[in-house]
Protein backbone atom coordinates (compact mmCIF):
# COMPACT_ATOMS: atom_id res chain seq x y z
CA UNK A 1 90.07 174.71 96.91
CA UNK A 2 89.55 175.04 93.22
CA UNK A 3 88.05 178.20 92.28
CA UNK A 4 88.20 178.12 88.18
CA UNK A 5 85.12 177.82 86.68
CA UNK A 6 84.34 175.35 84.72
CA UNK A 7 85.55 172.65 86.80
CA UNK A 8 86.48 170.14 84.17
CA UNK A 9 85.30 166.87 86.17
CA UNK A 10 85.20 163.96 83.95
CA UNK A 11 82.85 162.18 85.47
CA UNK A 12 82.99 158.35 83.62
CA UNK A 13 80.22 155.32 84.01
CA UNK A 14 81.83 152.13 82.98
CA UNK A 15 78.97 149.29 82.35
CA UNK A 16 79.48 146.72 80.02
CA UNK A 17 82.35 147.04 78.35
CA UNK A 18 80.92 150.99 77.67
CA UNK A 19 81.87 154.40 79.10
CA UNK A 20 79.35 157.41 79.43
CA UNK A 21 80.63 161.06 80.81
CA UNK A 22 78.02 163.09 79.53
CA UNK A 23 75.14 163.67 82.14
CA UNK A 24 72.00 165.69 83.09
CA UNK A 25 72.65 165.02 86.72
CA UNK A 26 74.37 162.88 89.42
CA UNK A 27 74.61 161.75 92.59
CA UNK A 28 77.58 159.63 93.88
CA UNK A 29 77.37 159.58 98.33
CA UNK A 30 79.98 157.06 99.99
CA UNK A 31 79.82 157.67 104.00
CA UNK A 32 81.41 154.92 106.69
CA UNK A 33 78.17 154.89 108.62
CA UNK A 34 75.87 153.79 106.00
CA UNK A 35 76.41 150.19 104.77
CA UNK A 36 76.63 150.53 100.78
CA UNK A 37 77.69 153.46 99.07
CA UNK A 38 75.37 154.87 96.43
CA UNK A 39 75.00 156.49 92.85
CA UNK A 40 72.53 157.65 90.83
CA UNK A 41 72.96 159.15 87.06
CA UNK A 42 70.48 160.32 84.73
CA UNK A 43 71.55 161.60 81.41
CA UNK A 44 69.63 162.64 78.40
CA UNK A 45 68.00 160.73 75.45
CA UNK A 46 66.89 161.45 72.33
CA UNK A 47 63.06 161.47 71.00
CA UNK A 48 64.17 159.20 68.03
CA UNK A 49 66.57 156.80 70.55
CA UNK A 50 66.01 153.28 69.83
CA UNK A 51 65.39 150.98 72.83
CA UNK A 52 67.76 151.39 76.00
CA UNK A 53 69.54 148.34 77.38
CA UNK A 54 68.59 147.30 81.08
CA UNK A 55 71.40 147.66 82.85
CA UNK A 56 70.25 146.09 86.15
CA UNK A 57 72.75 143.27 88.09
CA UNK A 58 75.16 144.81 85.73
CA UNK A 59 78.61 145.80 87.34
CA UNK A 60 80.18 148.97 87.26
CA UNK A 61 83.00 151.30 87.97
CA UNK A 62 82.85 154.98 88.72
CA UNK A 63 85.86 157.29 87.30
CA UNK A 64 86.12 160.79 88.32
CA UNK A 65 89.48 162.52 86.27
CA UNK A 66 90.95 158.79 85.74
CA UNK A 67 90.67 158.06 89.29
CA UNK A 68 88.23 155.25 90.51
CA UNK A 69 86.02 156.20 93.03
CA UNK A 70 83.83 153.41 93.41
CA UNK A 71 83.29 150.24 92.15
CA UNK A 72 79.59 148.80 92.34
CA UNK A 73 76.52 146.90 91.01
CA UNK A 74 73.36 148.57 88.90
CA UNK A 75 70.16 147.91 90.88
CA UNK A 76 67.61 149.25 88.70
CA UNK A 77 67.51 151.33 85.50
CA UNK A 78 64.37 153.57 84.65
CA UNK A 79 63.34 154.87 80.72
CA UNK A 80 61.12 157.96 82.01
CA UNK A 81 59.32 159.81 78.98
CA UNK A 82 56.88 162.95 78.49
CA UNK A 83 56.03 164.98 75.91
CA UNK A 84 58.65 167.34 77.28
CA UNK A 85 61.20 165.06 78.52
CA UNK A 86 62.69 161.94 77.95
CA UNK A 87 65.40 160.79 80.55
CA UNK A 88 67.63 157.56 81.70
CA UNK A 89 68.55 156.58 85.20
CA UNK A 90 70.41 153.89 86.79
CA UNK A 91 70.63 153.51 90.39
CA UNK A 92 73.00 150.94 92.29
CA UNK A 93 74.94 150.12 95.07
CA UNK A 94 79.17 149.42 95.82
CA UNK A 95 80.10 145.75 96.66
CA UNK A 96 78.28 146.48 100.08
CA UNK A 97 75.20 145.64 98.71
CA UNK A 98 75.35 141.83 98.31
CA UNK A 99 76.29 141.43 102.21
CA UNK A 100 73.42 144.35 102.66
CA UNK A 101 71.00 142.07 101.04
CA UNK A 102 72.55 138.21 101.18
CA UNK A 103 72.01 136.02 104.20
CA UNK A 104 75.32 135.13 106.04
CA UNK A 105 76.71 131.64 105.63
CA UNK A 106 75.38 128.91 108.40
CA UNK A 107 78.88 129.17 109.96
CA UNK A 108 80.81 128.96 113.04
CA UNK A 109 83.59 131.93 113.69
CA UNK A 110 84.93 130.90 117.33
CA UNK A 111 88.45 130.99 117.87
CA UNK A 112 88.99 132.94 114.80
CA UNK A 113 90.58 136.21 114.28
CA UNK A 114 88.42 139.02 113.47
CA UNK A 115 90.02 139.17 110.21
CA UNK A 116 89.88 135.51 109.69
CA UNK A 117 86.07 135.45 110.61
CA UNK A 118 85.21 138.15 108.32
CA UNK A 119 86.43 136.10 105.32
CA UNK A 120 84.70 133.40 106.36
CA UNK A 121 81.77 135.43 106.36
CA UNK A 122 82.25 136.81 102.55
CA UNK A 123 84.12 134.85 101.23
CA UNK A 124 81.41 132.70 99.86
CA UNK A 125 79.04 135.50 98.84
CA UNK A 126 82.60 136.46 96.18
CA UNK A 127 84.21 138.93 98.08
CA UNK A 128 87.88 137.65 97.92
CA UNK A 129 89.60 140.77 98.52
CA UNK A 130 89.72 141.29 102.39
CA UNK A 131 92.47 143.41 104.73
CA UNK A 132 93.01 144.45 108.30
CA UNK A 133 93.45 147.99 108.66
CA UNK A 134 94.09 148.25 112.59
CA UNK A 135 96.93 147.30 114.88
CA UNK A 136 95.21 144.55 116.59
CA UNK A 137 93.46 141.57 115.41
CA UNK A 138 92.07 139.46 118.16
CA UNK A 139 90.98 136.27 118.63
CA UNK A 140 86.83 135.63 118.57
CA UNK A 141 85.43 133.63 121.36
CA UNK A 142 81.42 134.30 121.13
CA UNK A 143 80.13 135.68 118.36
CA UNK A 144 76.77 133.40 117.52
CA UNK A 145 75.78 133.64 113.66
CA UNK A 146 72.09 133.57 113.72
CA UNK A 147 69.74 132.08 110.87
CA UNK A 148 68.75 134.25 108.37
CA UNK A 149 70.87 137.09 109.62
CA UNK A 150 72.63 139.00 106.47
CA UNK A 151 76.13 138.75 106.03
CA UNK A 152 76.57 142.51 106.14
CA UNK A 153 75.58 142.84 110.03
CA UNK A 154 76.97 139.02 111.28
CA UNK A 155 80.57 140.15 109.58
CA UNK A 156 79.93 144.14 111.12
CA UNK A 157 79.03 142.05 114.57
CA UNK A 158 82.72 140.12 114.27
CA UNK A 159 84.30 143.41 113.62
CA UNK A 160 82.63 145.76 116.08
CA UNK A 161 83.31 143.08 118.95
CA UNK A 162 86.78 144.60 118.56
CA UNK A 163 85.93 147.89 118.51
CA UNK A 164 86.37 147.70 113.95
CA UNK A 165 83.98 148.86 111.57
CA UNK A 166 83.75 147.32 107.93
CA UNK A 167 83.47 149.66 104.20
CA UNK A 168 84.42 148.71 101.24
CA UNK A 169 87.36 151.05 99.39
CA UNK A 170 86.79 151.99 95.78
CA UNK A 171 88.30 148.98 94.45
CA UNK A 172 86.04 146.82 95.94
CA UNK A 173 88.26 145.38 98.90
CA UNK A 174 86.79 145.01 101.90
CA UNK A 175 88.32 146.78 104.80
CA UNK A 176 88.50 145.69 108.71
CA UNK A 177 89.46 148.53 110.56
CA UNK A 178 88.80 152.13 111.49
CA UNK A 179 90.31 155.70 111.17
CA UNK A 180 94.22 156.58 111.52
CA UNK A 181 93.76 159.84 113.07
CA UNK A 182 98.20 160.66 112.93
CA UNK A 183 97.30 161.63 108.88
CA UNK A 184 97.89 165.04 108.41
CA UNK A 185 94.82 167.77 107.31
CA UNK A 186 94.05 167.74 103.68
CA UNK A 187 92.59 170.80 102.86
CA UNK A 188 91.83 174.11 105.49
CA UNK A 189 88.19 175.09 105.06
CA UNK A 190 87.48 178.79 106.17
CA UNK A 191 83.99 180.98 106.13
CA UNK A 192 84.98 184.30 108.12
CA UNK A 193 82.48 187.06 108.85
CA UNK A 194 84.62 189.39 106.45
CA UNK A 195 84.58 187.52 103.87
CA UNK A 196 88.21 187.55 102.84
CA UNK A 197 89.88 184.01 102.10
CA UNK A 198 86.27 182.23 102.22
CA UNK A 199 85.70 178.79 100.39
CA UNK A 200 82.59 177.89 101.15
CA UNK A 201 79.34 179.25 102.02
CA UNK A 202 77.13 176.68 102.68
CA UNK A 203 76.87 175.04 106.47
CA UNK A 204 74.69 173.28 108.86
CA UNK A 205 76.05 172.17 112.32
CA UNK A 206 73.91 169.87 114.34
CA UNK A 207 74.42 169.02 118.11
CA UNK A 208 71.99 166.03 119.01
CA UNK A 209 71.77 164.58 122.24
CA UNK A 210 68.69 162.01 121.95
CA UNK A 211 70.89 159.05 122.01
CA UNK A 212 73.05 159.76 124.67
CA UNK A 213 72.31 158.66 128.23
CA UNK A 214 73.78 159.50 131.77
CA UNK A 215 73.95 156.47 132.77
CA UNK A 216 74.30 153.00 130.90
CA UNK A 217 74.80 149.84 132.60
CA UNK A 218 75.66 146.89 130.22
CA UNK A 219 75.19 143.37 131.05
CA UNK A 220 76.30 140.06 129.95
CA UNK A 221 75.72 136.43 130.30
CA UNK A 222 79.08 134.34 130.00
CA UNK A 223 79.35 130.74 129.49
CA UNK A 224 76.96 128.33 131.72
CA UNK A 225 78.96 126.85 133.86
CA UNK A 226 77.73 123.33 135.72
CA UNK A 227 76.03 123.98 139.03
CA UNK A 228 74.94 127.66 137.82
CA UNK A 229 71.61 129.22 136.46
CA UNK A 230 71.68 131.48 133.41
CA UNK A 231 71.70 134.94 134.63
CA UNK A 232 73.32 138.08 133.59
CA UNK A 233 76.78 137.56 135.82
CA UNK A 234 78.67 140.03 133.38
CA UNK A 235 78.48 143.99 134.24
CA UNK A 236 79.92 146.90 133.35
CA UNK A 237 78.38 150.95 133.69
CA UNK A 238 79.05 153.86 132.55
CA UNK A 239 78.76 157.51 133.57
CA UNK A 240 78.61 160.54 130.91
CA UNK A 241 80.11 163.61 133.06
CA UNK A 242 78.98 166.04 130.07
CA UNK A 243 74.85 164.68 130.79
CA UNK A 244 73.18 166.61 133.11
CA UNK A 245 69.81 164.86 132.92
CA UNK A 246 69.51 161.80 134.25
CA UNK A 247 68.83 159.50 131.44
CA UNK A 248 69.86 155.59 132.22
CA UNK A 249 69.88 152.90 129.87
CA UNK A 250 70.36 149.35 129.77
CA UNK A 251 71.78 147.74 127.39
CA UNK A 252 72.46 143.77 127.21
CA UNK A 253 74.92 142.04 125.26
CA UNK A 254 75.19 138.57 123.69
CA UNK A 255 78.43 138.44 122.09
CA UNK A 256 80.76 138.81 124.69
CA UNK A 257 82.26 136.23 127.17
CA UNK A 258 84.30 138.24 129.77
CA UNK A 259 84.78 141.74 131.17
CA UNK A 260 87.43 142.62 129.06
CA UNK A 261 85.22 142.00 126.18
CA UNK A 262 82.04 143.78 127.10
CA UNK A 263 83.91 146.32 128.15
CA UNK A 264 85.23 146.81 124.28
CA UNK A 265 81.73 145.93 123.12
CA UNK A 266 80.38 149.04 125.52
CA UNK A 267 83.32 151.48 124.41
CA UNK A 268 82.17 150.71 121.05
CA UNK A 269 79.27 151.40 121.82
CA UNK A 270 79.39 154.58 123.60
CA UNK A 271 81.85 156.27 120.83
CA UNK A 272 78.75 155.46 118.44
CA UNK A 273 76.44 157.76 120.72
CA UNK A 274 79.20 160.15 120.85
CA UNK A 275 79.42 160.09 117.30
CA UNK A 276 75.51 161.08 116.65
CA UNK A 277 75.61 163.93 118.94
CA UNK A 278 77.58 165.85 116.92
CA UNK A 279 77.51 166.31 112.52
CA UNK A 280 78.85 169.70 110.44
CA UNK A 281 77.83 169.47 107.06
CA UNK A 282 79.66 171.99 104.86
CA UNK A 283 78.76 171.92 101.18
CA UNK A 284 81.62 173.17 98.58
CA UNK A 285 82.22 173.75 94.88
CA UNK A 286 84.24 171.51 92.79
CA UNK A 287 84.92 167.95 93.51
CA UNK A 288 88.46 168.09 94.41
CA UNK A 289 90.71 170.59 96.18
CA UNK A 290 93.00 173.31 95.08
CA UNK A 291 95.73 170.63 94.27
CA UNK A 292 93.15 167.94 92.32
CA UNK A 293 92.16 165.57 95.04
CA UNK A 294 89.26 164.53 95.38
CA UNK A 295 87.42 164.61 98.52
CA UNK A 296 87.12 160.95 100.32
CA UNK A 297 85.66 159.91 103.62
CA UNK A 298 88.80 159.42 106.12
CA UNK A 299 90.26 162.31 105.49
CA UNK A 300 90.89 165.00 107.63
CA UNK A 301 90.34 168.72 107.64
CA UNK A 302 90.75 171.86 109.38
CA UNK A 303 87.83 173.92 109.53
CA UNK A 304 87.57 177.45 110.57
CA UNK A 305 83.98 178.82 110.66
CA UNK A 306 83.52 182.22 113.16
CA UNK A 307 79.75 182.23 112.89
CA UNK A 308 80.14 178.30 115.04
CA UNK A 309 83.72 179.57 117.00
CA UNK A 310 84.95 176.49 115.34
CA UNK A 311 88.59 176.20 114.71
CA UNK A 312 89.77 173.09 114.86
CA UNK A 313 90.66 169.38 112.73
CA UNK A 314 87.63 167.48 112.04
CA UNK A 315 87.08 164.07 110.37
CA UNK A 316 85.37 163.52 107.12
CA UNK A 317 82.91 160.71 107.47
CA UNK A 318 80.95 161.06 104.88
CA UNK A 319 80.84 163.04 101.13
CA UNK A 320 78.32 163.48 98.08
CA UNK A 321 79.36 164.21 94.47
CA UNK A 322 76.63 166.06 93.45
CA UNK A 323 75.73 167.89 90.23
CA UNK A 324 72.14 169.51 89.05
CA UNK A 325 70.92 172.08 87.24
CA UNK A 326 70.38 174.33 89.42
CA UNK A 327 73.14 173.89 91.82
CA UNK A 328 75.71 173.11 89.16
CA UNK A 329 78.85 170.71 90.32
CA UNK A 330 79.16 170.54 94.43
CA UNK A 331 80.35 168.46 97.04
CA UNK A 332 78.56 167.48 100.30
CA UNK A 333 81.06 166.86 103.06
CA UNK A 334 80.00 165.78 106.49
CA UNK A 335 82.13 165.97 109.31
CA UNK A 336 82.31 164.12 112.62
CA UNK A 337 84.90 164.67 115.81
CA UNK A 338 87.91 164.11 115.49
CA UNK A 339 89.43 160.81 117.35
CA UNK A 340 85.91 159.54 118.16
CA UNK A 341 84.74 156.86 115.91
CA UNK A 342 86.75 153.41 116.08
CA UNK A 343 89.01 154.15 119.04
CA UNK A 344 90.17 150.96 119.51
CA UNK A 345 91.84 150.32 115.48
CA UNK A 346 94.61 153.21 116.82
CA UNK A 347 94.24 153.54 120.24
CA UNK A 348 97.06 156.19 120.70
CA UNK A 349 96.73 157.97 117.43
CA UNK A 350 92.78 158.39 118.43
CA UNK A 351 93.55 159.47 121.99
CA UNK A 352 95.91 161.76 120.84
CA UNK A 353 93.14 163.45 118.08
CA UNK A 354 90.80 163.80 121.41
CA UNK A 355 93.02 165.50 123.41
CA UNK A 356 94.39 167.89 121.18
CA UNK A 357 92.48 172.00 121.33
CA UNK A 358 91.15 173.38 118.91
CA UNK A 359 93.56 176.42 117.79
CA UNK A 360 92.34 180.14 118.59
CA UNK A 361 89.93 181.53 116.39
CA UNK A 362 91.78 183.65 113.84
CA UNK A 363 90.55 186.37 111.55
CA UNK A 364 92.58 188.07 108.51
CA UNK A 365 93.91 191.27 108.78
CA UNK A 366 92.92 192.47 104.89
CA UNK A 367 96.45 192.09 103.53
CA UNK A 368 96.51 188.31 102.52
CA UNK A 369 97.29 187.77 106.66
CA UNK A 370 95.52 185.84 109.35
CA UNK A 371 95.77 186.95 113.41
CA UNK A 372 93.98 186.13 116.37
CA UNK A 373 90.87 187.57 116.69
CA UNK A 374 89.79 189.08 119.95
C-alpha cells in the first residue's frame, strides 16, 4: 500500500481531442455486477469563463498515471452557478451503456456458440471488439430474443445460459467469461487490534440472507413434441444445507431445453444468491498499491481483519476511485467470496478457491513479525 502523501495520481479526461487533470472532485466506480461502469468529474470554473462546450454523446477515455482505466461515452454535462460557486460536471457511462439502453437486434442465436451469439447481438449496435474468456464455449440451442428486449440483457441471457457473465475491459472490448480464481493475491490488506502494520481503517462487512432459499425447485418446458401438451416436463431442486428456515422457491426457466442445461441455468443461478449473501467493503488511501497498481475488479486479495476473524483470499468485484474534499483521494473496494461467482468459466480453478481455509488468524509480535494469535 502506498503510504506517501501526496499521492501524485494523474488523473486525465480525454474528450475531444482535449485532456483535463485538474479537478474539484471525482468519482470513477467499475464493478462486474452492475451493467455500465460509471464516472463523474466536476472541476472548477472561473467567474469570467466564457461559455462551456456540451460535452454530451461525446466519447471519452479515462487515464489514471498513463494507464487507461476506462473507456466510455459522456451522458450529460451540467454548468451549475451561485454567487459562491461556479462548477462543471460531466457524467457518463463505459461502452456498456449503448447495450444498457439499445434494443437487441430482431435475431435468431440457435445453434450458435455463446461467443458467436454474443457478436451477433453487438455487433450491430458497433461493438466489434468481442473475446471468450472461459474454457468452454458451448453451443446455444434455446435462447428466444424477445421484442424490445435491450441488447445488454438478451446478450447477458446467451452468456449466463453457460454459466458466463459479460463487462466490458477498459479498452472497450467486450468480455465473455468469468473470474480465473489460480491468479495469485495482489496486495495483503491487514487492520489488527494493535495497530501495528495496519493499511486501512475503514470497513463494513455485510452477511445478507434475504435472497437465499432452502429449497428451490426449477422447472422447464422443453420442446413440444407431437402427441404432448405443454407442461413443465423439465425439473431440477435444490437443497441449501447452510438454511435452517424453510424458505422454498420456485423458479421457472425458458431458455433451457434439457437437464443438463437447466441444471447450468440453476447453478448459475444459485452462485448469484450465494454471491448477495455475503459483501466486505474496505475503503483505502491511494489509488494503487505499494508497487503502483492500480486497484481493478478481478483481482484478488488477502485480507486480514481481527475485529471480523477474517483471514483469508477474497475477490475484488467491485472498486471506486474516489476523491473529495473532505475525504481527500480514496479507493472503495468491495469484496465477494472467493471461487463463487461464474463457476462454470474455470470449473477447477473455482472449486479449488472454495475449498481452500482461510489461514489462522495471525497477530504481530511488535518487532516487524507476525505469529498466530491465540
Amino acid at each position: 500500500m502506498s503510504n506517501n502523501y501526496p499521492y501524485e495520481n494523474d488523473v486525465i479526461l480525454e474528450v475531444d481531442g482535449k485532456a483535463h487533470n485538474s479537478w474539484k472532485s471525482y468519482d470513477i466506480d467499475s464493478d462486474f455486477l452492475i451493467p455500465a461502469d460509471a464516472f463523474k468529474f466536476d472541476l472548477g470554473v472561473p467567474s469570467n469563463s466564457t461559455v462551456l462546450p456540451d460535452f454530451s454523446g461525446a466519447e471519452v477515455k479515462v487515464c489514471i498515471n498513463g494507464e487507461l482505466v476506462m473507456t466510455g461515452i459522456v451522458d450529460t454535462t451540467q454548468h451549475t452557478m451561485s454567487k459562491t460557486n461556479r462548477t462543471y460536471s460531466l457524467n457518463g457511462r463505459d461502452r456498456a451503456s449503448i447495450l444498457v439502453d439499445c434494443s437487441a437486434p430482431i435475431t435468431n442465436v440457435k445453434g450458435l456458440t455463446v461467443l458467436d451469439a454474443v457478436k451477433k447481438i453487438v455487433e450491430p449496435l458497433g461493438i466489434k471488439k468481442v473475446a471468450l474468456r472461459a474454457e468452454n464455449n458451448p453451443t446455444l440451442d434455446k435462447v428466444d430474443i424477445d421484442v424490445g428486449e435491450t441488447a445488454w440483457n438478451a446478450a447477458m441471457r446467451c452468456a449466463n445460459s453457460a454459466g458466463l457473465h459479460l463487462w466490458f475491459e477498459p479498452n472497450g472490448e467486450l468480455i465473455v467469461g468469468g473470474a480465473d480464481y489460480s491468479t495469485p493475491p495482489v496486495a495483503t490488506l491487514c487492520c489488527m487490534k494493535d495497530g501495528k502494520r495496519n493499511n486501512f481503517e475503514q470497513a463494513d462487512l455485510t452477511f445478507d440472507v434475504s435472497n437465499r432459499f432452502s429449497e428451490v425447485t426449477f422447472l422447464a418446458q422443453s420442446h413440444g413434441k407431437q402427441g404432448q401438451d405443454n407442461k413443465n416436463d423439465l425439473k431440477w431442486v435444490y437443497h441449501d444445507p447452510e438454511m435452517t428456515t424453510y424458505k422454498p422457491k420456485t423458479v421457472v426457466v425458458s431458455d433451457v431445453d434439457n437437464l443438463e442445461a437447466l441444471q447450468k441455468w440453476a447453478k448459475k443461478y444459485i452462485a448469484d444468491s450465494m454471491l448477495e449473501g455475503f459483501t466486505l467493503t474496505i475503503v483505502v488511501p491511494d489509488h494503487k498499491m505499494q508497487d503502483g497498481t492500480l486497484w481493478q475488479p478481478g483481482q484478488r486479495v488477502h485480507v486480514i481483519c481481527e475485529e471480523y476473524d477474517i483471514d483469508a483470499i477474497f475477490f475484488l468485484m467491485g472498486r471506486r476511485f474516489m476523491l473529495s474534499r473532505n475525504a481527500g483521494t480514496q479507493t472503495e473496494l468491495r469484496f465477494k467470496q472467493d471461487g463463487i461467482w461464474t463457476p462454470d468459466a474455470y470449473n477447477a480453478k473455482a472449486e479449488k478457491a472454495r475449498k481452500r481455509k482461510g489461514k489462522k488468524l495471525m497477530a504481530t509480535n511488535g518487532h516487524g513479525s507476525w505469529v498466530a494469535a491465540n
